[in-house]
Protein backbone atom coordinates (compact mmCIF):
# COMPACT_ATOMS: atom_id res chain seq x y z
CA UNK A 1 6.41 21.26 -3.18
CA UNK A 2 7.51 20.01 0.04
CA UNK A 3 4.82 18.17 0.89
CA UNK A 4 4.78 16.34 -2.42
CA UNK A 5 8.50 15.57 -2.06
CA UNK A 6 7.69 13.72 1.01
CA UNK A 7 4.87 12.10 -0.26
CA UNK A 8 7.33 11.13 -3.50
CA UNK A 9 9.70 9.52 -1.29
CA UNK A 10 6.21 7.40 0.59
CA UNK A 11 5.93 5.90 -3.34
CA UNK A 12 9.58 3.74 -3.89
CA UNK A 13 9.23 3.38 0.32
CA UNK A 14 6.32 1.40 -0.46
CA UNK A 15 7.52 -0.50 -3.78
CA UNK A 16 10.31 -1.81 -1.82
CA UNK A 17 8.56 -3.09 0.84
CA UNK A 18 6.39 -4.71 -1.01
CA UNK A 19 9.26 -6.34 -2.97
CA UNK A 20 11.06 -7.03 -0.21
CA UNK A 21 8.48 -9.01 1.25
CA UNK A 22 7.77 -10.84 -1.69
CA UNK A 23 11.66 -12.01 -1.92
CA UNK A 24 11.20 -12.78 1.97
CA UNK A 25 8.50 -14.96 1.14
CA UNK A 26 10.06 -16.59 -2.12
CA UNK A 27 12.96 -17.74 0.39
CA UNK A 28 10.84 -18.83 2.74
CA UNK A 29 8.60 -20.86 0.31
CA UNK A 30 12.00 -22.64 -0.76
CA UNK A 31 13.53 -22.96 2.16
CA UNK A 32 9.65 -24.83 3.05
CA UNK A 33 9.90 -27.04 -0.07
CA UNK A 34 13.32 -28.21 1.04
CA UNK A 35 12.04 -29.03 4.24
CA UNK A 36 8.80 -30.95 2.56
CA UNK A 37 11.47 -33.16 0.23
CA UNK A 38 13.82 -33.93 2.88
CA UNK A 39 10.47 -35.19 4.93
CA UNK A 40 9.26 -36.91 1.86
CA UNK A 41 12.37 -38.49 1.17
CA UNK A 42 12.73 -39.91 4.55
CA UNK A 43 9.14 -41.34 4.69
CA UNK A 44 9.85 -43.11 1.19
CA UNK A 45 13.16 -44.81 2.47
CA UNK A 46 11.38 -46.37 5.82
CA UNK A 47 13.75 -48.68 6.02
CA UNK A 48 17.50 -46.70 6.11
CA UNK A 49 19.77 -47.56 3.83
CA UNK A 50 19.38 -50.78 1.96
CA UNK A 51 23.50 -51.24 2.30
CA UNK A 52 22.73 -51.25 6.30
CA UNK A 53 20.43 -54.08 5.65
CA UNK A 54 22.66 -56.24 3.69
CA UNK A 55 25.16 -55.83 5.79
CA UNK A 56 22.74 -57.16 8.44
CA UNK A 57 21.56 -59.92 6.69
CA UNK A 58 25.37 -61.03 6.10
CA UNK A 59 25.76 -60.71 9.46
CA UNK A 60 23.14 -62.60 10.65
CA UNK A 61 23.74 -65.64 8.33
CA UNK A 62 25.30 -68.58 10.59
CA UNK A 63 26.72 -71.73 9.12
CA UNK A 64 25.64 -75.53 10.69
CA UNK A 65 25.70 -78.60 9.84
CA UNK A 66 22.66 -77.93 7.57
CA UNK A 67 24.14 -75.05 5.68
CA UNK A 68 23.39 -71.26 6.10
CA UNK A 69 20.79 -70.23 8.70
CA UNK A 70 19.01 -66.68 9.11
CA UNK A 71 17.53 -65.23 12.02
CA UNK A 72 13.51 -65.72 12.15
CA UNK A 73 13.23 -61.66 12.78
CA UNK A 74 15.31 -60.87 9.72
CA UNK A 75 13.65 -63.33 7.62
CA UNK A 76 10.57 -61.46 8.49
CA UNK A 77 11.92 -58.27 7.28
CA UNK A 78 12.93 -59.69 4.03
CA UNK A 79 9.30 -61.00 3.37
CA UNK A 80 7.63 -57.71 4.74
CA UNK A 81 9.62 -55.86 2.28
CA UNK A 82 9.09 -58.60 -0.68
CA UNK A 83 13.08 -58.85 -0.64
CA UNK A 84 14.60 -61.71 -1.91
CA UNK A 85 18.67 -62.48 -0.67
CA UNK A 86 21.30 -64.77 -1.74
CA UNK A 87 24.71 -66.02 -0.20
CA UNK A 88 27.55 -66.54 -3.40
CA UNK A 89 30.18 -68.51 -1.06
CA UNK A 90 33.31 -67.24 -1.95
CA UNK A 91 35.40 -70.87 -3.00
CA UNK A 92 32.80 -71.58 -5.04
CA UNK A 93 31.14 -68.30 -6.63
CA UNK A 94 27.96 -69.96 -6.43
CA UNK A 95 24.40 -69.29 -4.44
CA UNK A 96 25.02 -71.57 -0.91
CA UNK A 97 21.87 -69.86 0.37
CA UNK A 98 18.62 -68.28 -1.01
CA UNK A 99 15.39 -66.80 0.36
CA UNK A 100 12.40 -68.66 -0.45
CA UNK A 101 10.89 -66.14 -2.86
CA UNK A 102 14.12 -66.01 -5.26
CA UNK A 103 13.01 -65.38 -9.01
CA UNK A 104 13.77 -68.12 -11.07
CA UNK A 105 15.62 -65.42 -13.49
CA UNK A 106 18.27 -64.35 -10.76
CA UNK A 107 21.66 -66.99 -11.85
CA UNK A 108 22.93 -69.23 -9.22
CA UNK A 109 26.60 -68.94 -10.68
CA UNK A 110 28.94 -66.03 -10.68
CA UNK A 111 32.15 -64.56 -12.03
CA UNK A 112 34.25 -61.51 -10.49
CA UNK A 113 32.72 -59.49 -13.09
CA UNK A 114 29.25 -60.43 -12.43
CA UNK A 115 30.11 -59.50 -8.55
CA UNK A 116 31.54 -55.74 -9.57
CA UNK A 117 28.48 -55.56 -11.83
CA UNK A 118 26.11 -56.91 -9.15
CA UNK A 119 27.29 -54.46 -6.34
CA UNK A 120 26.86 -51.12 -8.47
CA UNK A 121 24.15 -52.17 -10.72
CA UNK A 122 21.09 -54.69 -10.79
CA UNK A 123 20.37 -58.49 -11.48
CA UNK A 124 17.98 -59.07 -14.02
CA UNK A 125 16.40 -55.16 -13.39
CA UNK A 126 16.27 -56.15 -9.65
CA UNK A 127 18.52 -53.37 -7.75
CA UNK A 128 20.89 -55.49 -5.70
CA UNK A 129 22.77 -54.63 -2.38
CA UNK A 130 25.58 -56.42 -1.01
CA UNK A 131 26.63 -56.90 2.07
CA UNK A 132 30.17 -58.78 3.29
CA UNK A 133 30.45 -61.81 5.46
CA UNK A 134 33.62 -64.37 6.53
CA UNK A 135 33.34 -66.82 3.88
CA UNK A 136 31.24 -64.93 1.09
CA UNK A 137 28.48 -62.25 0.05
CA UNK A 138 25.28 -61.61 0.80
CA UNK A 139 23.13 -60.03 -1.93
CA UNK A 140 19.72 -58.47 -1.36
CA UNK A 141 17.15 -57.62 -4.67
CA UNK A 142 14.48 -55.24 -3.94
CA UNK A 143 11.53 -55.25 -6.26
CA UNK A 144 11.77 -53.63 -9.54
CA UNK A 145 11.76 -49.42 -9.76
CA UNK A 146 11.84 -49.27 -5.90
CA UNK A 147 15.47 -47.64 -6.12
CA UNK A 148 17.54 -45.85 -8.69
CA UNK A 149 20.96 -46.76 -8.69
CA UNK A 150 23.75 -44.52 -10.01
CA UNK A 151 26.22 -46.84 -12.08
CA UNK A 152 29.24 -44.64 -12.15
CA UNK A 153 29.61 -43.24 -8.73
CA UNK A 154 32.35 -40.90 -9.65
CA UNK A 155 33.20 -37.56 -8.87
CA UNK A 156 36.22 -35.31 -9.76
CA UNK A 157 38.64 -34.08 -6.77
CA UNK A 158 39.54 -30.81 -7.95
CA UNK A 159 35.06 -30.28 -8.74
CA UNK A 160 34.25 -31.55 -5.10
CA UNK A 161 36.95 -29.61 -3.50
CA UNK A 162 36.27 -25.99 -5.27
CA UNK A 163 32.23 -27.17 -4.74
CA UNK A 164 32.18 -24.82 -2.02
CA UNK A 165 33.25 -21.84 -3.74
CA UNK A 166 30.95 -22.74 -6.76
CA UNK A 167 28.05 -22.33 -4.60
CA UNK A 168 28.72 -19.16 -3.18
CA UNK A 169 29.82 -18.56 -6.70
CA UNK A 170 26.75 -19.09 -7.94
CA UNK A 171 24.35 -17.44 -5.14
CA UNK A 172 26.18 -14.27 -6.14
CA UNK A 173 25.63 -14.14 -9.10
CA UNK A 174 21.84 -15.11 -8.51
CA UNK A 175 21.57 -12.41 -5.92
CA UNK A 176 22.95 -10.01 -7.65
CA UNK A 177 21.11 -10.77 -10.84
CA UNK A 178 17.69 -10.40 -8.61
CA UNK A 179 18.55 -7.28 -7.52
CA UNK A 180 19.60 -5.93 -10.89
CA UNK A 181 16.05 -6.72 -11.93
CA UNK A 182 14.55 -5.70 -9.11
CA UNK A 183 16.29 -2.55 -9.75
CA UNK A 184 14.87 -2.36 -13.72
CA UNK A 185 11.83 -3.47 -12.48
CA UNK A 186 11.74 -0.58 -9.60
CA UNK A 187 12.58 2.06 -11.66
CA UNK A 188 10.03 0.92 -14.39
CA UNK A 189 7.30 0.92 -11.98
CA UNK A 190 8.56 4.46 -10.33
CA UNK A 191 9.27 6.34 -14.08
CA UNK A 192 5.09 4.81 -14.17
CA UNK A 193 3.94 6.03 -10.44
CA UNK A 194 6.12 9.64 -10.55
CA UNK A 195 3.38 11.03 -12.89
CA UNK A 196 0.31 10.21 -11.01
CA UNK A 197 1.38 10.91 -7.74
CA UNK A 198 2.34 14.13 -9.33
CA UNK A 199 -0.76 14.85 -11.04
CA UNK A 200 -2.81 13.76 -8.07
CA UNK A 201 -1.04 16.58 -6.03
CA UNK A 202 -1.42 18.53 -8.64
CA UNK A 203 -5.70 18.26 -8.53
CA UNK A 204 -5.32 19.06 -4.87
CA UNK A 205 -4.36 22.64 -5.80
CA UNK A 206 -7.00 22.73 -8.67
CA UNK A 207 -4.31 22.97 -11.47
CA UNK A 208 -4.48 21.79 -14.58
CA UNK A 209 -3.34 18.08 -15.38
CA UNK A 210 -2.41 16.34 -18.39
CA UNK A 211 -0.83 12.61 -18.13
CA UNK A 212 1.05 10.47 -20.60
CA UNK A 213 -1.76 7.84 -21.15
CA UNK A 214 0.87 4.59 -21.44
CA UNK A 215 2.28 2.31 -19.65
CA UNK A 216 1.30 0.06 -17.03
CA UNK A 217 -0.95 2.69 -15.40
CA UNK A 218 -2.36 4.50 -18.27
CA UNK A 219 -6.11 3.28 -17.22
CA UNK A 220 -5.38 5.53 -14.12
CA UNK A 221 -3.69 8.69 -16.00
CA UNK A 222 -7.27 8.44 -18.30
CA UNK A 223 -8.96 9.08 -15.15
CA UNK A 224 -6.78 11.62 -13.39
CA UNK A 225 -6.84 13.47 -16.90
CA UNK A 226 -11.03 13.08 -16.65
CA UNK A 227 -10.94 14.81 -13.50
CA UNK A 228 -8.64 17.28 -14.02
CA UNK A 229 -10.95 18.29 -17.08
CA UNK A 230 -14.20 18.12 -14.97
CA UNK A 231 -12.37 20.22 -12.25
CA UNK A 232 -11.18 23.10 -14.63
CA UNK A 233 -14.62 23.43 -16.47
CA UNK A 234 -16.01 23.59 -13.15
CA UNK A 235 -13.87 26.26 -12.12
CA UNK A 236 -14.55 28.28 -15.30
CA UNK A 237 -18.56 27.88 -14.77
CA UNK A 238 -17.80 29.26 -11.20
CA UNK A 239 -15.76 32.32 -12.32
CA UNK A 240 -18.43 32.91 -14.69
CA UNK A 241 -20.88 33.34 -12.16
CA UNK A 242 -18.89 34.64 -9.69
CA UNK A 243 -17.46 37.29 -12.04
CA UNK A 244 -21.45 37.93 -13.39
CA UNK A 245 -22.26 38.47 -9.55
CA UNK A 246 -20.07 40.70 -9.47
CA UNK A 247 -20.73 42.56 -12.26
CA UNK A 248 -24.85 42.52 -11.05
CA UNK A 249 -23.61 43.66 -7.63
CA UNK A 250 -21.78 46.67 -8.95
CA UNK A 251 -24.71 48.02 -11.32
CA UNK A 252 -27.12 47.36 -9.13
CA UNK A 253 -25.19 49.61 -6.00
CA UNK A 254 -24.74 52.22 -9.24
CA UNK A 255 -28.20 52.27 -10.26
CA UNK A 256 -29.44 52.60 -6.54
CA UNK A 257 -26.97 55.74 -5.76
CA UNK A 258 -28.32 58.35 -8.38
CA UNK A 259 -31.88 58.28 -6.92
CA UNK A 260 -30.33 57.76 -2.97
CA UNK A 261 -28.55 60.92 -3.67
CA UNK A 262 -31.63 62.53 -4.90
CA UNK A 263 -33.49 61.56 -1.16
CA UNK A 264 -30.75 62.64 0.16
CA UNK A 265 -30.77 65.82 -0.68
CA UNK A 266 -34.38 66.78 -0.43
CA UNK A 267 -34.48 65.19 2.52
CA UNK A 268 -31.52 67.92 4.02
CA UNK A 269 -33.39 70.35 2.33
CA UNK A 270 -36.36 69.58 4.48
CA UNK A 271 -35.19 68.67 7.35
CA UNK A 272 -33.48 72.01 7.28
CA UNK A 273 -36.01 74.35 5.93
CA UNK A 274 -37.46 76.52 8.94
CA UNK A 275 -40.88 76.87 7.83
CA UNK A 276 -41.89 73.05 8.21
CA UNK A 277 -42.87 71.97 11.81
CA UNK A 278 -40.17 70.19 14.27
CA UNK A 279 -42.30 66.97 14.06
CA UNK A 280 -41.59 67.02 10.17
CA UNK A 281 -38.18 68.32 10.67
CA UNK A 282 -37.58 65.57 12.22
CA UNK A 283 -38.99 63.11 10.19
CA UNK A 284 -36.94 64.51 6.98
CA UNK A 285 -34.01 63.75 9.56
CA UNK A 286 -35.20 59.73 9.70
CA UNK A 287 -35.02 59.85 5.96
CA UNK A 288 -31.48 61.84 6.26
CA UNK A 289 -29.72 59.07 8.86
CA UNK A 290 -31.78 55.93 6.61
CA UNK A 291 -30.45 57.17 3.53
CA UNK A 292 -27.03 57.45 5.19
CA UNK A 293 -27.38 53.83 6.27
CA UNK A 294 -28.55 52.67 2.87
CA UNK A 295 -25.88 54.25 1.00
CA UNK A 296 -23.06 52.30 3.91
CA UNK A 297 -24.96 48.89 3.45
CA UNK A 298 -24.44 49.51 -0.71
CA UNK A 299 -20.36 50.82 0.10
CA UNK A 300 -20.07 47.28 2.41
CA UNK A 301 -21.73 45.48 -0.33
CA UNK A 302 -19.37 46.69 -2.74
CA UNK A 303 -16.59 46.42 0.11
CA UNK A 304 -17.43 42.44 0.94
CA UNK A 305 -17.41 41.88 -3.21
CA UNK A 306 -13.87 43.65 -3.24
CA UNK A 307 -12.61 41.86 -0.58
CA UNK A 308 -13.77 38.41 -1.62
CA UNK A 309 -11.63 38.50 -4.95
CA UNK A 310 -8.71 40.48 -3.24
CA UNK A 311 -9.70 43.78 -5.46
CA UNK A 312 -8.99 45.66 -1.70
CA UNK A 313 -6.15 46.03 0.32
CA UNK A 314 -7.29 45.53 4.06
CA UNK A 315 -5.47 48.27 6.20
CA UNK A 316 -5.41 46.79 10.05
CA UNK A 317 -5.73 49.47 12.83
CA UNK A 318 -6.83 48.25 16.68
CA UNK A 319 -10.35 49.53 17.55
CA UNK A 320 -12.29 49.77 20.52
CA UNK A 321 -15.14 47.79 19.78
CA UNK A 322 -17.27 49.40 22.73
CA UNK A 323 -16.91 52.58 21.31
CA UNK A 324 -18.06 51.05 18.27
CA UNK A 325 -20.76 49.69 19.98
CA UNK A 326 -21.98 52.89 21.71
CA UNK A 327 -22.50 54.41 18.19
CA UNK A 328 -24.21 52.07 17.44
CA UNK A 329 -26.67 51.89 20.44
CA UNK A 330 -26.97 55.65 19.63
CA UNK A 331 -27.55 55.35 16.14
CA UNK A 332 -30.89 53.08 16.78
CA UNK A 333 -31.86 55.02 19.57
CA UNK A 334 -31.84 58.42 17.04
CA UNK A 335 -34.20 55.85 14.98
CA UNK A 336 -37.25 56.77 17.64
CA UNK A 337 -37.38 53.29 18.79
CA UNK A 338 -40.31 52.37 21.29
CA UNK A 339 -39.59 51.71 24.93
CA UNK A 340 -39.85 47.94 24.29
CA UNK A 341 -37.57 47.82 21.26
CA UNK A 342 -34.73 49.71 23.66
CA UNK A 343 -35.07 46.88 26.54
CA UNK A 344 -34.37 44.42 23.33
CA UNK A 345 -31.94 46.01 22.30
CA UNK A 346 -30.14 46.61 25.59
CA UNK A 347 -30.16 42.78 25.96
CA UNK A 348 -28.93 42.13 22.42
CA UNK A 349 -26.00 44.16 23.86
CA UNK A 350 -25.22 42.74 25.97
CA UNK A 351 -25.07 39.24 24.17
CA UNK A 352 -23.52 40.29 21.57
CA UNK A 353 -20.91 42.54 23.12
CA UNK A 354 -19.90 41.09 26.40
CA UNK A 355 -16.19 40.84 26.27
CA UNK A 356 -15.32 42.39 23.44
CA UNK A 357 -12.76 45.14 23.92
CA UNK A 358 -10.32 46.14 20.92
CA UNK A 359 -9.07 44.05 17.88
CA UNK A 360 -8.63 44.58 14.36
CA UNK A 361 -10.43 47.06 12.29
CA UNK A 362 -13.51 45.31 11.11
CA UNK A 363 -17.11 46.68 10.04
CA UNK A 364 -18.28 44.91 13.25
CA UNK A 365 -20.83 48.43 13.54
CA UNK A 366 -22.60 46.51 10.62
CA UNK A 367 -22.65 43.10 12.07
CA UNK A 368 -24.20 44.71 15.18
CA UNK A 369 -26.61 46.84 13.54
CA UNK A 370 -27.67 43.90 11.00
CA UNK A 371 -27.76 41.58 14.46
CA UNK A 372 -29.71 43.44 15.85
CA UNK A 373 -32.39 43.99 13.47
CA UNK A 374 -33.18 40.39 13.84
C-alpha cells in the first residue's frame, strides 16, 4: 500500500508538470507574437510618423521672390514615397504651393472646417497630415489605404485613469479562471488515471482486476481488465497442476511404502537369521540401510511438497554440518564402496564441504548424499 501511495502521488506530480509547462509555453508563445507585431509594425511604418514628416516639410518650405521653395532632399522623399503636399497660406485659405504629382481631385480652396476635417480625416480618401509653418499649413496625402486614421480621437479621463486597475482587473480574473479549469480539468484526468494506476499495482500482486471501462482511458481499462483475466486463468491452470502434482506425489510415496515395508522386513529377518552365511548377512544388511534410504528420499519428497505450499511448519535448530557430513561419509562407506569410489568421494568432500561449519537445520545430509552420487 505504501508503495502504491507513492507511486499515486508520481501521477498528479506528473499532470502538473506537464500543464505547467504547457501554460509556460502558451505565455511564452504570446509574449513571442507580441514581439513579432511590434517588429512587423515597425518595418511597415519605415518612415516614423507621418506627423514628423509634415512637420518637416513645413519646415523646410522657404518663401522668395518666386513663391514657396522645398529642399531638393525632401522633395525626394515625397516622390520616393508617391506623397503629394500642399501649402494653404493662411490670409488666403488657398493652395500657395503644391508638389508636382497633386491629383487633380484634391481642392485648391479651403474653409476652417475643411482644415479641422483635413487634419483628423482624409481629402478625397487620401489620408492627410498636417504640419504648421509661420504663415500657413503644410498638408501631406499619402496614397490611398496606406494608413487608417481614427476620426474621433477621444478617450474618457476617468476610463484612462482607472486603465491600470482594469488590466490587472482583468488578468485576475483570467488567471484565476485558468486555474479553475485547470483544476476541473486535473481532477477529471486524475478521477480517470486513479483506477489504472490502481489496477496496474494491483496485477503486480496477481489480484484480481476489474475497471470501469469509460472515460477518457477506457481503451486502457479494456486492456488492464484483458490481462487481469489472462493472469487469473493462468493462475487457476497452475494450481490445477500444481495441486494434481501434489496429489500424484502423495499416492505415489503411499503406494511405494506398503511393499518398502515388506523389504524391509524380510530383509531384518535375514540379515538377522543365524543360519545364513556372514557374506549374505551382510548383503540382507545393504537391502536393510537401501530401504532405509528409499523410504527418507519418499519422507523428503513428501517434506519438499509440504514445504513448497506452506503445509509444514519449519522448526530452526543450529547444526553442525560436519557432523552431518561424517554420517554421511560413513553411511556410503557402509555401502561397500570400491577403493576408487572412496578417493572420489573424499574429494567430493572436500568440495562440497570446505567451510561449512553450523547453520540452520536443513536436510543438507540429502543434498550431500544426492551430490555425491553424481
Amino acid at each position: 500500500m505504501y508503495r502504491m501511495a507513492i507511486d499515486m502521488k508520481s501521477v498528479p506530480k506528473l499532470i502538473r508538470r506537464f500543464v505547467g509547462i504547457m501554460l509556460l509555453s502558451s505565455l511564452l508563445l504570446i509574449i513571442l507574437n507580441f514581439a513579432l507585431l511590434g517588429i512587423y509594425t515597425l518595418n511597415q511604418a519605415p518612415n516614423g510618423s507621418p506627423w514628423i514628416t509634415a512637420q518637416e516639410v513645413a519646415d523646410d518650405l522657404s518663401e522668395n521672390e518666386n513663391g514657396y521653395v522645398l529642399s531638393e532632399d525632401m522633395a525626394l522623399e515625397l516622390q520616393n514615397t508617391n506623397v503629394w503636399a500642399v501649402f494653404i497660406e493662411n490670409a488666403t485659405m488657398k493652395v500657395v504651393w503644391q508638389t508636382d504629382n497633386l491629383p487633380e481631385t484634391v481642392p485648391m480652396t479651403y474653409t476652417v472646417s475643411d482644415i479641422a476635417n483635413l487634419t483628423r480625416g482624409y481629402i478625397d480618401g487620401y489620408p492627410t497630415f498636417t504640419g504648421e509653418a509661420e504663415n500657413g499649413l503644410a498638408v501631406l496625402g499619402y496614397p490611398k489605404e496606406s494608413f487608417w486614421k481614427h476620426m474621433w480621437p477621444s478617450w474618457d479621463y476617468n476610463f484612462i485613469a482607472s486603465l491600470p486597475k482594469t488590466i490587472l482587473s482583468v488578468l485576475a480574473i483570467n488567471i484565476a479562471s485558468i486555474f479553475t479549469i485547470y483544476m476541473i480539468a486535473n481532477s477529471k484526468l486524475l478521477k480517470s488515471v486513479k483506477p489504472i494506476v490502481s489496477g496496474i499495482q494491483a496485477l503486480s500482486t496477481n489480484e484480481e482486476v476489474h475497471i470501469r471501462e469509460k472515460g477518457l482511458l477506457s481503451e486502457l481499462a479494456v486492456n488492464i481488465n484483458k490481462t487481469s483475466d489472462i493472469l487469473q486463468t493462468q493462475s487457476r491452470q497452475l494450481r490445477k497442476r500444481e495441486t494434481a502434482r501434489a496429489n500424484w506425489i502423495a499416492g505415489v510415496s503411499h503406494d511405494i511404502r506398503t511393499p518398502l515395508s515388506m523389504v524391509m522386513g524380510y530383509a531384518g529377518q535375514l540379515e538377522n537369521d543365524v543360519q545364513l552365511s556372514e557374506d549374505n548377512r551382510q548383503k540382507a544388511a545393504v537391502i536393510v540401510r537401501q530401504s532405509k534410504r528409499m523410504r527418507n528420499l519418499i519422507n523428503d519428497l513428501n517434506l519438499a511438497s509440504k514445504l513448497e505450499y506452506n503445509m509444514q511448519p519449519l522448526n530452526p535448530e543450529r547444526q553442525n554440518l560436519i557432523a552431518i557430513v561424517r554420517q554421511v561419509v560413513v553411511d556410503f562407506i557402509n555401502m561397500n564402496l570400491d577403493e576408487k569410489y572412496i578417493l572420489i568421494l573424499c574429494a567430493h568432500i572436500l568440495h562440497y564441504g570446505k567451510g561449512l561449519a553450523g547453520g540452520y537445520t536443513v536436510v543438507y545430509g540429502q543434498v550431500y548424499r544426492n551430490g555425491l552420487q553424481v
